[in-house]
Protein backbone atom coordinates (compact mmCIF):
# COMPACT_ATOMS: atom_id res chain seq x y z
CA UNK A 1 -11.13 -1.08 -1.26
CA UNK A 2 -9.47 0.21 -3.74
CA UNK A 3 -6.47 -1.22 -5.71
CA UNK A 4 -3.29 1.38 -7.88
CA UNK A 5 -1.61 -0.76 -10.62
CA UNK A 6 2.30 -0.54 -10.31
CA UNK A 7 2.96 -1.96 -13.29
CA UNK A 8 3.40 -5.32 -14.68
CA UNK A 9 -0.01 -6.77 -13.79
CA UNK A 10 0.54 -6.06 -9.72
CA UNK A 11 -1.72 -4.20 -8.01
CA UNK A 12 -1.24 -2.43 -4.38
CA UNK A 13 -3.98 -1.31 -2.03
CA UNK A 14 -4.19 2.26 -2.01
CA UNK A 15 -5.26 3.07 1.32
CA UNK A 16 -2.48 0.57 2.86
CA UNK A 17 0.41 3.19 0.99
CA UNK A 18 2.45 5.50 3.64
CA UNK A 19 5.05 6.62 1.14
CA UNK A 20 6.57 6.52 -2.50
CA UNK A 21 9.73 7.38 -2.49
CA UNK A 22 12.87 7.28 -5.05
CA UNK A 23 15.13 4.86 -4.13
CA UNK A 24 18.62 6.63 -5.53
CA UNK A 25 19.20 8.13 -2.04
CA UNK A 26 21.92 6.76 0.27
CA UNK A 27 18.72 5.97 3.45
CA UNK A 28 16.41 4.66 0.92
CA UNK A 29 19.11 1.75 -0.50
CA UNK A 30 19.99 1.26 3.36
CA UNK A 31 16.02 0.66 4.44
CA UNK A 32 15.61 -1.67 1.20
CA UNK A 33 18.58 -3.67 2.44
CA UNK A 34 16.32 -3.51 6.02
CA UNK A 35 13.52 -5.02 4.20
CA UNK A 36 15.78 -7.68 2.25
CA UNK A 37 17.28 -9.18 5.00
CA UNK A 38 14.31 -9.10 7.47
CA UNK A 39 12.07 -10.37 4.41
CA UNK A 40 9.78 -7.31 4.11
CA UNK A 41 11.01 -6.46 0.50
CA UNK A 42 8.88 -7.32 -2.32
CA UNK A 43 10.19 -7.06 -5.47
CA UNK A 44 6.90 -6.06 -8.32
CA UNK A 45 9.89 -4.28 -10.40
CA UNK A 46 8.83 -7.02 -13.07
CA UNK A 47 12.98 -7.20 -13.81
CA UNK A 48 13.45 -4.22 -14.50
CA UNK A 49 15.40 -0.89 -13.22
CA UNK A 50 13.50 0.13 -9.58
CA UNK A 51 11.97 3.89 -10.05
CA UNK A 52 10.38 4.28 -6.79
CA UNK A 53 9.60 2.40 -3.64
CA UNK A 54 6.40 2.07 -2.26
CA UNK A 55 6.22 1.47 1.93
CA UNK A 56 2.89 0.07 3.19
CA UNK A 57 1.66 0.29 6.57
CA UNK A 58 2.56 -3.24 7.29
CA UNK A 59 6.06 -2.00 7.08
CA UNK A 60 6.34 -4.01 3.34
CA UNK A 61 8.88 -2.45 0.94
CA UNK A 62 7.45 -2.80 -2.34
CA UNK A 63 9.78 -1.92 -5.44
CA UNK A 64 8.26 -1.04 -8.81
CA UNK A 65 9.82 -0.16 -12.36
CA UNK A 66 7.37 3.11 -12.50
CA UNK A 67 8.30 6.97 -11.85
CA UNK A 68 7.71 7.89 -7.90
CA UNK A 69 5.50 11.07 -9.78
CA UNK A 70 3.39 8.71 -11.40
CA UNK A 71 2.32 6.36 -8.53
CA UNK A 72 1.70 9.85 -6.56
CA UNK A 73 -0.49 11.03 -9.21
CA UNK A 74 -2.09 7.30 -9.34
CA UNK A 75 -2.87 7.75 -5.78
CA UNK A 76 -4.37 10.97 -5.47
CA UNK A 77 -6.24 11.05 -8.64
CA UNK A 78 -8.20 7.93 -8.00
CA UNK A 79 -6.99 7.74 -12.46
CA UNK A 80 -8.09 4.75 -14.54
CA UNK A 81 -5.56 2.77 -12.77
CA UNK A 82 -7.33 2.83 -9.88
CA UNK A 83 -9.37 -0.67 -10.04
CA UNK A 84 -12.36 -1.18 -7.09
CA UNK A 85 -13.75 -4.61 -5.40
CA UNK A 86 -16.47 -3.62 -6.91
CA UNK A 87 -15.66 -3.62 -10.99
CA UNK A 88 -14.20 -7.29 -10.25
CA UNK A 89 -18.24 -8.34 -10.14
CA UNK A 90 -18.86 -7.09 -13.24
């Protein structure tokens, strides 16, 4: 399995992602209202302004402080960021 870091020490499984997406538009701020109220919504911003919003296949909203572009390029990249079960052995 392999594991994207979005930011702040928190980690996301990259094969559970469905979408990044930027969360100024008027359907985004709606569906992470969705998520807040039906306690989906996790919040891995680290305090900081949200730059993107990350929807798992569980139907989790996850917010982080990085650029939607950069998680995007995270994920198809497989980039240093990209951590494996298998480097935690080591």
């Amino acid at each position: 399995m392999k594991f994207i870091s979005i930011h702040h020490g928190n980690l996301v499984a990259a094969d559970r992602v469905v979408a990044v997406l930027n969360p100024q538009s008027s359907p985004v701020k709606r569906l992470i209202q969705t998520g807040r109220d039906e306690k989906r919504l996790i919040d891995a911003s680290g305090g900081k302004k949200t730059k993107s919003v990350i929807i798992t296949d569980s139907d989790h909203i996850i917010l982080s402080s990085l650029q939607s572009q950069t998680l995007s390029k995270r994920l198809s990249d497989g980039a240093p960021d990209v951590i494996t079960e298998d480097e935690d052995d080591e």
